[in-house]
Protein backbone atom coordinates (compact mmCIF):
# COMPACT_ATOMS: atom_id res chain seq x y z
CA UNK A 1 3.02 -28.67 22.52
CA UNK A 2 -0.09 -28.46 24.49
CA UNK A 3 -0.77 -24.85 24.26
CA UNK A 4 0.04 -25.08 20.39
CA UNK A 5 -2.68 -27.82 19.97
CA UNK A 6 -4.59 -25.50 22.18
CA UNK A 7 -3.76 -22.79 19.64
CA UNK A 8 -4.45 -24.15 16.44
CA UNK A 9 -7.79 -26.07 17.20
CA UNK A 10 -9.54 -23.08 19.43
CA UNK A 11 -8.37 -20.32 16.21
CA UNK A 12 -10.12 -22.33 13.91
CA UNK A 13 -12.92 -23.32 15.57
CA UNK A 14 -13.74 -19.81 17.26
CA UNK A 15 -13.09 -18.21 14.34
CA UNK A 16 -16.10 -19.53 12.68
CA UNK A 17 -18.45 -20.07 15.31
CA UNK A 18 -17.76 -16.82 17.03
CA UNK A 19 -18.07 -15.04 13.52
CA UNK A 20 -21.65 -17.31 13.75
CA UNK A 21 -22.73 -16.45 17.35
CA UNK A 22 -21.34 -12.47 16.91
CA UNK A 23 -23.76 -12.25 13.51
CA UNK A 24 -26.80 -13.54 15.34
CA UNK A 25 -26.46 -12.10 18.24
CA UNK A 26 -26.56 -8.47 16.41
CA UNK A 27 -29.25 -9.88 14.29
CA UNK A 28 -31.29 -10.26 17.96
CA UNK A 29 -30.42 -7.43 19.05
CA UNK A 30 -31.65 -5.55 16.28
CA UNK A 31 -32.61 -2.01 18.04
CA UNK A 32 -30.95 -0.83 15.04
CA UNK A 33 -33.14 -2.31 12.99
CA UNK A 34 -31.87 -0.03 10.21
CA UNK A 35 -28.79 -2.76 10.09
CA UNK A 36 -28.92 -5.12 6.96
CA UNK A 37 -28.06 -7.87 8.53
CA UNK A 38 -30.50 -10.07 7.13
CA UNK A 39 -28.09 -9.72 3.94
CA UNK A 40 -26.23 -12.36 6.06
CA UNK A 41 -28.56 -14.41 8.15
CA UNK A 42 -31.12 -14.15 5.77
CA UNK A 43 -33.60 -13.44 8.13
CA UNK A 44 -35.58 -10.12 10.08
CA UNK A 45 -36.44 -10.18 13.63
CA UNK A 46 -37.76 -8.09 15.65
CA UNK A 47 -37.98 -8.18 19.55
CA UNK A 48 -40.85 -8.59 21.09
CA UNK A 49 -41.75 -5.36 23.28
CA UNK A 50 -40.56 -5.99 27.07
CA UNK A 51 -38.21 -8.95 26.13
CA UNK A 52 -34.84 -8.55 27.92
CA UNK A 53 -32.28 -8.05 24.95
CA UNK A 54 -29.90 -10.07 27.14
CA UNK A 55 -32.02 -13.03 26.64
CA UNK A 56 -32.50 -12.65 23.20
CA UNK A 57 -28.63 -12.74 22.34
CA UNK A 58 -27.82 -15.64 24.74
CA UNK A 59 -30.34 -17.82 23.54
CA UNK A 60 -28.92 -16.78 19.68
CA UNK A 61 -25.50 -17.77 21.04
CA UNK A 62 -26.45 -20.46 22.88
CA UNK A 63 -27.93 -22.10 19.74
CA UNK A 64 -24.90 -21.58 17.42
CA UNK A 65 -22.90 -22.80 19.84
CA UNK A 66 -24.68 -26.23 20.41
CA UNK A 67 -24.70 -26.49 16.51
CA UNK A 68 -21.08 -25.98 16.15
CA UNK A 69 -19.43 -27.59 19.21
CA UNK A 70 -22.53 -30.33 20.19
CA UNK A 71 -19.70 -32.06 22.44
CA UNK A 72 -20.10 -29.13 24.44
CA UNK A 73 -24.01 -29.32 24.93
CA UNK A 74 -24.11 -29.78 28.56
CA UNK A 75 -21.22 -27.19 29.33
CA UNK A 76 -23.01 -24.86 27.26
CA UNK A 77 -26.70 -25.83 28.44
CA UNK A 78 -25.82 -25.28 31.95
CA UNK A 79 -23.91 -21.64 31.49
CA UNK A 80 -27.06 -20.65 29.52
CA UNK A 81 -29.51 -21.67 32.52
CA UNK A 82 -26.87 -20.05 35.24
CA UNK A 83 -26.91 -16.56 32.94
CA UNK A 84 -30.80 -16.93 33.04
CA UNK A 85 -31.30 -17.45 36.66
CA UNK A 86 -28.30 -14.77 37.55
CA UNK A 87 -30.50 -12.35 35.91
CA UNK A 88 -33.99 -13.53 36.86
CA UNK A 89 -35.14 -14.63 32.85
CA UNK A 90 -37.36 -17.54 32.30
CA UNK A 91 -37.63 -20.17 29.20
CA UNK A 92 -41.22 -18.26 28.92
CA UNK A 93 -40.01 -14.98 27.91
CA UNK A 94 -41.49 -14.11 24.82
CA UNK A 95 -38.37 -13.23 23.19
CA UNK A 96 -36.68 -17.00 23.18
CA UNK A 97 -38.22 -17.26 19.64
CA UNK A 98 -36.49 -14.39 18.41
CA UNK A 99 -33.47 -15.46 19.24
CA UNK A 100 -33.55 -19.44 18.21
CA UNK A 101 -35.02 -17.46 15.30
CA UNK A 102 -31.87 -15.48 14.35
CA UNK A 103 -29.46 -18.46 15.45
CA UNK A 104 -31.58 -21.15 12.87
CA UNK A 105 -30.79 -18.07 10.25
CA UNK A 106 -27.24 -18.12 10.24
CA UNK A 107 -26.99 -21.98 11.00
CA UNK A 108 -28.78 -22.40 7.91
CA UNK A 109 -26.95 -20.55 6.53
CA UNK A 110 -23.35 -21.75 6.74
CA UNK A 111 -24.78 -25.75 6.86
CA UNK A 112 -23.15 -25.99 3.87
CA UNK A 113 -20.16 -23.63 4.01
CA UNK A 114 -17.55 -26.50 3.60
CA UNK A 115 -15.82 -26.75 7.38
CA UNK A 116 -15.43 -29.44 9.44
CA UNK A 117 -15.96 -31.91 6.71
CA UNK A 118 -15.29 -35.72 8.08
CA UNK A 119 -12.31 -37.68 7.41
CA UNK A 120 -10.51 -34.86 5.28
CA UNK A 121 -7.20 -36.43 3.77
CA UNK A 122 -3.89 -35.18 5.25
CA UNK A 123 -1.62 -32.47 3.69
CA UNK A 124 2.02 -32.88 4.10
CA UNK A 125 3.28 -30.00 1.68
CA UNK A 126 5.96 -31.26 -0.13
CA UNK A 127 10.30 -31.71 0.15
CA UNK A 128 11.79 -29.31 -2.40
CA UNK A 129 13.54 -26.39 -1.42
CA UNK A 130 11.00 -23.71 -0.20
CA UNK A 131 8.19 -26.12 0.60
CA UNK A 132 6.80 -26.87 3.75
CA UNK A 133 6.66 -29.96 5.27
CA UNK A 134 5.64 -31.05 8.97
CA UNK A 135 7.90 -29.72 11.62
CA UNK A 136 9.06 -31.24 14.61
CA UNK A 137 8.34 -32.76 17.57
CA UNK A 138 5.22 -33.94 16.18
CA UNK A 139 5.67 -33.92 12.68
CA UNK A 140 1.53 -33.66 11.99
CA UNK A 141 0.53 -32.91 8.60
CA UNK A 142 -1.03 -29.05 7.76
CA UNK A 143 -4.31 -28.64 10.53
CA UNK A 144 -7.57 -28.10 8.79
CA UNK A 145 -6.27 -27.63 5.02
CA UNK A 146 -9.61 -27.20 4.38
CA UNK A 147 -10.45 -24.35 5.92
CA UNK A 148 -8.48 -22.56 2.74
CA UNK A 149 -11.84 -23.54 0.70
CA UNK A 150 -14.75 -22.61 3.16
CA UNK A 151 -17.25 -20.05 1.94
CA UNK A 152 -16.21 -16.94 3.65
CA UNK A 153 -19.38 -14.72 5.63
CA UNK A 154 -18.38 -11.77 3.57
CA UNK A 155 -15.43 -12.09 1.00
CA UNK A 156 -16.69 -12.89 -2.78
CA UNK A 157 -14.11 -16.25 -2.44
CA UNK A 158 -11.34 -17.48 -0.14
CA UNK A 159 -8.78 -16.06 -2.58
CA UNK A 160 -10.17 -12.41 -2.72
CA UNK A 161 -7.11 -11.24 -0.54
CA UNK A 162 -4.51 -13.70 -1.82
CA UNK A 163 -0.75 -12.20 -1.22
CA UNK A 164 1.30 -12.00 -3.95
CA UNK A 165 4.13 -14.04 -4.46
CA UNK A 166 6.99 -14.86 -1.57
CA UNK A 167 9.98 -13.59 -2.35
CA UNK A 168 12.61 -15.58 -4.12
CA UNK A 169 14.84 -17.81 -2.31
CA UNK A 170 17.98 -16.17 -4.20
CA UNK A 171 16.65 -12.37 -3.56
CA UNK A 172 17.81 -10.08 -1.04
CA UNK A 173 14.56 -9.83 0.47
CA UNK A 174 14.25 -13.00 1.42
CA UNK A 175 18.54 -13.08 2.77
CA UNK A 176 16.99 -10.10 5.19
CA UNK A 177 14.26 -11.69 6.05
CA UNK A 178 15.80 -15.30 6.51
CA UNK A 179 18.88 -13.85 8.58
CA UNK A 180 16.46 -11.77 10.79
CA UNK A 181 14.47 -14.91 12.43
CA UNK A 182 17.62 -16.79 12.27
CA UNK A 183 19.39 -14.15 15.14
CA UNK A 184 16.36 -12.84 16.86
CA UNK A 185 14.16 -16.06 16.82
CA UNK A 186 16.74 -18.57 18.12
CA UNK A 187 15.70 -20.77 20.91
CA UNK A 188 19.17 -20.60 22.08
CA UNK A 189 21.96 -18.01 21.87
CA UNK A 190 19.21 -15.44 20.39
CA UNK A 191 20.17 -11.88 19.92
CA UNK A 192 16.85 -11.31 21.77
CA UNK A 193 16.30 -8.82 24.67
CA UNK A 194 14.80 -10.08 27.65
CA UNK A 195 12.03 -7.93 26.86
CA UNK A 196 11.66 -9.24 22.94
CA UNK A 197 11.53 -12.78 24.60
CA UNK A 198 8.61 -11.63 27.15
CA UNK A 199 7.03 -9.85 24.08
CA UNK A 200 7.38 -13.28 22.20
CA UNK A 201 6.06 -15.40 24.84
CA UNK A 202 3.12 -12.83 25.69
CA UNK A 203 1.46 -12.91 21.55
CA UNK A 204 2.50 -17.01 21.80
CA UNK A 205 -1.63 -16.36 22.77
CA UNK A 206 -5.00 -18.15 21.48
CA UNK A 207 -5.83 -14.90 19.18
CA UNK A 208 -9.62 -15.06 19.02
CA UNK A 209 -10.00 -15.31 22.80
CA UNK A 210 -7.40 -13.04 23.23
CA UNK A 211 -9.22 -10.39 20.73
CA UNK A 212 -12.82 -11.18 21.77
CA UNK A 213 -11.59 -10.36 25.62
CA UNK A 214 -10.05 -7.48 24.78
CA UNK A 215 -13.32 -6.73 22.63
CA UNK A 216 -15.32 -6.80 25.66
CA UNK A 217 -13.14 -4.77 27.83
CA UNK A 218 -13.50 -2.03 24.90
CA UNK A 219 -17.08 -2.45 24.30
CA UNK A 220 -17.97 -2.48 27.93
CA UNK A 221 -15.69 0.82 28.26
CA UNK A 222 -16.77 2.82 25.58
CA UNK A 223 -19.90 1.16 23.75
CA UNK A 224 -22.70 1.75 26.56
CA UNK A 225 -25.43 0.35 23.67
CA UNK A 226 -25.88 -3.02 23.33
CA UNK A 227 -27.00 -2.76 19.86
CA UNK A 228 -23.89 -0.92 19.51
CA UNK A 229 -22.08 -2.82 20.92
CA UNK A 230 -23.40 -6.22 18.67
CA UNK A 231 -22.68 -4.50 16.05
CA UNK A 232 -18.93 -4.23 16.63
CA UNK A 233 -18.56 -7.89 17.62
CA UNK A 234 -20.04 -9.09 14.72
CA UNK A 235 -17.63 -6.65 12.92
CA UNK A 236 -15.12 -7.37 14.35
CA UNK A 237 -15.61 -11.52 14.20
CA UNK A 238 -16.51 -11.31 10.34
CA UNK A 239 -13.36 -9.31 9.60
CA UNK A 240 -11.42 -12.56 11.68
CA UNK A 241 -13.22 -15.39 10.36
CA UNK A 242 -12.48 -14.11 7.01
CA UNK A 243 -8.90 -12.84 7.59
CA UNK A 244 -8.21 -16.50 9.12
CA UNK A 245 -9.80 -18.13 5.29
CA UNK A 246 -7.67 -15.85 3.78
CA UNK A 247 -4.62 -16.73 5.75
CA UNK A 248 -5.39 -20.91 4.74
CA UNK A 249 -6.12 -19.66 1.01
CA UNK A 250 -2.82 -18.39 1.14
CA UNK A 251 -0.91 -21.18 3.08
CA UNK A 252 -2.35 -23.63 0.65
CA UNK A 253 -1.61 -21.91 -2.76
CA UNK A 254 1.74 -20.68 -1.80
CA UNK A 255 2.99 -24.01 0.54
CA UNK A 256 5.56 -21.75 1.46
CA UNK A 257 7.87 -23.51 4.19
CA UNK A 258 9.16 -22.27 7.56
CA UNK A 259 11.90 -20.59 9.07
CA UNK A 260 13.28 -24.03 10.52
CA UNK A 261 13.50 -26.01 7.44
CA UNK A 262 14.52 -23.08 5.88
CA UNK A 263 17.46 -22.34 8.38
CA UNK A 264 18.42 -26.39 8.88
CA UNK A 265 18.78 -26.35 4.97
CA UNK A 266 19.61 -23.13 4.07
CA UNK A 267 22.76 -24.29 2.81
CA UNK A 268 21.24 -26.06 -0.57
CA UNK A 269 18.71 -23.21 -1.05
CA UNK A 270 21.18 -21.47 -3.94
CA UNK A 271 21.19 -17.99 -1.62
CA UNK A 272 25.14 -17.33 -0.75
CA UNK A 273 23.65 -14.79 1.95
CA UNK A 274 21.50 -17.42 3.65
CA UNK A 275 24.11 -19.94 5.42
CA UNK A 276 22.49 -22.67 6.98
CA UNK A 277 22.44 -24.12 10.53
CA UNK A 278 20.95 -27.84 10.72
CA UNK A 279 20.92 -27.73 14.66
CA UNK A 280 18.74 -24.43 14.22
CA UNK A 281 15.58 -24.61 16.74
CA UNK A 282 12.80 -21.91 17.15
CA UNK A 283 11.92 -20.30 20.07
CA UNK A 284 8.20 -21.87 20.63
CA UNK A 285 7.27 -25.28 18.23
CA UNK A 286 5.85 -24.35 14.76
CA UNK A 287 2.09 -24.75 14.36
CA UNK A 288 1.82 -27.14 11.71
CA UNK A 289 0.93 -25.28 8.89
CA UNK A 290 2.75 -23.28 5.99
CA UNK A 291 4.35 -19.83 7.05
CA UNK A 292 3.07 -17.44 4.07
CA UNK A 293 1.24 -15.75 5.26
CA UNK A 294 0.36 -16.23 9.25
CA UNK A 295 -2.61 -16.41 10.44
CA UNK A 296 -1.98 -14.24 13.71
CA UNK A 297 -1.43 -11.47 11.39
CA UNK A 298 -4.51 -11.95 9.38
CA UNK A 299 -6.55 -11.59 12.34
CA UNK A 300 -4.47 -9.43 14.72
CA UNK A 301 -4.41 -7.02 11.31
CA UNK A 302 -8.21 -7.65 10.60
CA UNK A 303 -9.39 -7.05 14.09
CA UNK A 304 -7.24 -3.91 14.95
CA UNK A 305 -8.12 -2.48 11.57
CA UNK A 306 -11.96 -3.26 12.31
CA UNK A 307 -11.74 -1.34 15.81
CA UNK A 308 -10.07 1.97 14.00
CA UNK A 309 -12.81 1.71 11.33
CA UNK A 310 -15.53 1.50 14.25
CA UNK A 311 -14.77 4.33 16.27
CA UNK A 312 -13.05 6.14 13.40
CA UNK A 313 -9.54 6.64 15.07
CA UNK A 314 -6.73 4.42 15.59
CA UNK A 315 -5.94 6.36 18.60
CA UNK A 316 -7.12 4.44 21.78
CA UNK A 317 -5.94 3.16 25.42
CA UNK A 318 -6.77 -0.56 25.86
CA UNK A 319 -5.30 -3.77 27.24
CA UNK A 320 -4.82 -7.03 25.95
CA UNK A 321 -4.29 -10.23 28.41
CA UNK A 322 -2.01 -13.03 27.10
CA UNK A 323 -3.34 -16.50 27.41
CA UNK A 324 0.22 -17.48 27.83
CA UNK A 325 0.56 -17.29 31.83
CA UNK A 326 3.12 -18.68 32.48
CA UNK A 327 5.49 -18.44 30.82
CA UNK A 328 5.05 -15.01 29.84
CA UNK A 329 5.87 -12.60 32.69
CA UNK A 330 4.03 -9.63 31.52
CA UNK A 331 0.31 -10.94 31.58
CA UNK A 332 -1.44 -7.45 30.33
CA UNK A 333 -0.26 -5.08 27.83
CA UNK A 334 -1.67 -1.37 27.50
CA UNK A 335 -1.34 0.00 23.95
CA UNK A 336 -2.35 3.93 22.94
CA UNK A 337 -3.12 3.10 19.27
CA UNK A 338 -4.89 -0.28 17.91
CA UNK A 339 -1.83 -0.16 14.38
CA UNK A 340 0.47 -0.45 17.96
CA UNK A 341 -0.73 -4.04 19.12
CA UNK A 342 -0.61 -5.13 15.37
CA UNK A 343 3.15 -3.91 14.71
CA UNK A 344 4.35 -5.99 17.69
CA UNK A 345 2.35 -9.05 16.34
CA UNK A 346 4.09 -8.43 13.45
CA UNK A 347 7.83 -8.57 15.40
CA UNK A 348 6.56 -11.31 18.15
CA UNK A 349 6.13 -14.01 15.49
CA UNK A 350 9.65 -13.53 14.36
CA UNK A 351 11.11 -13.26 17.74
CA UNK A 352 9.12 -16.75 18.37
CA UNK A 353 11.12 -18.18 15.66
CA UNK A 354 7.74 -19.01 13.34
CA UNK A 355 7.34 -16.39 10.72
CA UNK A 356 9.63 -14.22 8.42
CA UNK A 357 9.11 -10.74 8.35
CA UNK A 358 7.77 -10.65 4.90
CA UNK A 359 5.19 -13.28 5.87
CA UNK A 360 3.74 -11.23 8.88
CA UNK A 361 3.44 -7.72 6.82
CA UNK A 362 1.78 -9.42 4.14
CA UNK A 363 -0.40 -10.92 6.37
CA UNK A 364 -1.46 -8.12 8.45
CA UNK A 365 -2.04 -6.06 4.92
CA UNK A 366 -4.28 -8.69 4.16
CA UNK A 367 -6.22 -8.51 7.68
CA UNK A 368 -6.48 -4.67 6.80
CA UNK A 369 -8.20 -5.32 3.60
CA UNK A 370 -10.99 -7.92 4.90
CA UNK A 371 -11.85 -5.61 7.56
CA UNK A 372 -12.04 -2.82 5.10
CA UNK A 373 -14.19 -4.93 3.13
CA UNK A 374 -16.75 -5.99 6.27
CA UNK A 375 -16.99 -2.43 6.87
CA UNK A 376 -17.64 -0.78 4.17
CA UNK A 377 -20.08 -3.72 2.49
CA UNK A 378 -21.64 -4.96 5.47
CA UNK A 379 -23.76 -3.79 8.88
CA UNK A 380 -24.54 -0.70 7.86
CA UNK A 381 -27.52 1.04 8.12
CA UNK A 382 -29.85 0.39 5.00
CA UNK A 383 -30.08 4.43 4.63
CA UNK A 384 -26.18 5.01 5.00
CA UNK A 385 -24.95 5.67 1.28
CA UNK A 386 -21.53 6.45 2.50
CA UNK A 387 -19.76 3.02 2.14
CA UNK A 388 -16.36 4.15 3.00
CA UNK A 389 -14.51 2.55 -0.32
CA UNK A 390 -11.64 3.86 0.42
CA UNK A 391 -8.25 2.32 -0.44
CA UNK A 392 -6.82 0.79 2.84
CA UNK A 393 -3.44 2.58 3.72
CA UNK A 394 -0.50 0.62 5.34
């Protein structure tokens, strides 16, 4: 339950604060100054001539980062002064306005974006057939409902990307889907491989620090720039923060419930194909939010699609590092295409017992498209007419 919590509360909060601190530190950067960034932050800089760039984006991050996690201050205060000193930087440099510069941009920004509001009242979903309501052990009503009504950093609204309607309890779809996580996702007597169960356990991860390390390893393996290199973290955040709105939007409209009420009452749900099992327990806990759609495949789909769009292939070697160790016994995974790592997100959140099928495709379409979006409307070079508008293809 500890690694869910651990889950839930670093997604959300990364997503928006790394979308925050990726943003400003491109905006520091800013070799490119061709980039339109300032149609986010709202603001131009420029860096002083001799200022390490290094120093300009961790004193932008460093500022976000206070703003959004001020708990945090002295943590954060004392990695920014060891980074410094590491690489012989003073407070002096002439650059430190630059960056509190850029970070004051996009904090102003987003002041009033709608998260984190205090003392937001509880949702519980509801008890009719097909809603969701909390899960055990902890039965904890829907994390951060509010996060389906924050201003997104690039989408026109939260509901730009909405998926369309879950299938019908009575349909065959949703028979195929529900009979699927009831055999593979099964905390006991699963028809689960050893190897599905490894692959479940391994994407049971924290997905924005599992994406932004895996960012890095990229970036630091084929993106020699740094301006570059900005560029596709602040890409690549956007397209998550937004995919991870669009995800709530979607859990919030749709209140869609999950595969263990479903199963422990799928007797009374008027599908003869569905037979229930009221002793029915998933592989990992449930987060405690709606299934349709999941999050994982909002971002996992908005980051992989972001990384194809940025070097123009999905054809790649990288790794990916759980931060499930233990239990997972495979701690790295090497994939050959990015579409690769997002089809077995796709199949690891019904092998966990958490998602049906039709709730991870959607989801991952819907990743697809808010990356496509960030791309083509956003970053780009002021002189680049070619916004790549093209439809996204699953």
């Amino acid at each position: 339950m500890r690694l869910l919590r651990r889950f839930c509360v670093l997604t959300l909060c990364l997503a928006m604060a790394l979308a925050m601190s990726s943003v400003v530190r491109a905006d520091a950067v800013t070799d490119w100054n061709a980039i339109a960034i300032q149609a986010i932050v709202n603001v131009t800089v420029v860096p002083p001539h001799g200022s390490a760039i290094g120093f300009l984006v961790a004193k932008a991050a460093h500022d976000v980062l206070v703003n959004r996690f001020p708990s945090q201050t002295m943590f954060l205060d004392t990695t920014y002064h060891a980074y410094l000193t590491a690489h012989g930087l003073a407070e002096t440099d002439a650059g430190v306005a630059v960056g509190a510069a850029a970070a004051a941009g996009i904090i102003a920004l987003r002041a009033n974006d709608g998260s984190f509001p205090l003392n937001p009242p509880p949702f519980t979903g509801g008890t009719a057939i097909g809603e969701w309501r909390p899960t055990p052990p902890a039965f904890a009503p829907m994390l951060a409902p509010w996060l389906a009504s924050v201003t997104p950093f690039t989408l026109t609204s939260p509901s730009q990307f909405r998926a369309p309607t879950p299938p019908s309890l009575t349909s065959n779809r949703y028979a195929t889907a529900y009979n699927e996580v009831k055999a593979l996702g099964a905390r006991d007597n699963s028809a689960r491989t050893p190897e599905q169960t490894d692959l479940a356990l391994f994407w049971s991860s924290n997905y924005l620090v599992l994406w932004n390390h895996a960012l890095r390893d990229i970036a630091a393996a084929h993106v020699p720039d740094i301006s570059d290199s900005a560029r596709l973290f602040a890409l690549a955040n956007l397209a998550m923060a937004d995919a991870g709105i669009t995800a709530w939007d979607t859990k919030v409209h749709y209140v869609f419930w999950r595969p263990l009420t479903a199963i422990q009452n799928g007797d009374n749900d008027g599908n003869p194909e569905t037979a229930g099992d009221p002793n029915w327990q998933p592989l990992i806990n449930n987060p405690n939010y709606p299934d349709y759609t999941s999050g994982a495949n909002n971002v996992t789909g908005a980051v992989t699609r972001a990384l194809a769009l940025f070097f123009g292939t999905d054809e790649m070697d990288f790794s990916v590092d759980t931060t499930n160790h233990p239990p997972a016994i495979q701690q790295t995974r090497t994939y050959t295409r990015f579409s690769g790592a997002a089809e077995d997100v796709v199949n690891a959140r019904i092998y966990e017992g958490i998602h049906f099928r039709f709730a991870d495709v959607q989801a991952r379409k819907q990743g697809r498209h808010v990356a496509q979006w960030v791309f083509s409307h956003f970053l780009r070079s002021v002189d680049d007419d070619d916004h790549d508008d093209r439809d996204d293809e699953e």
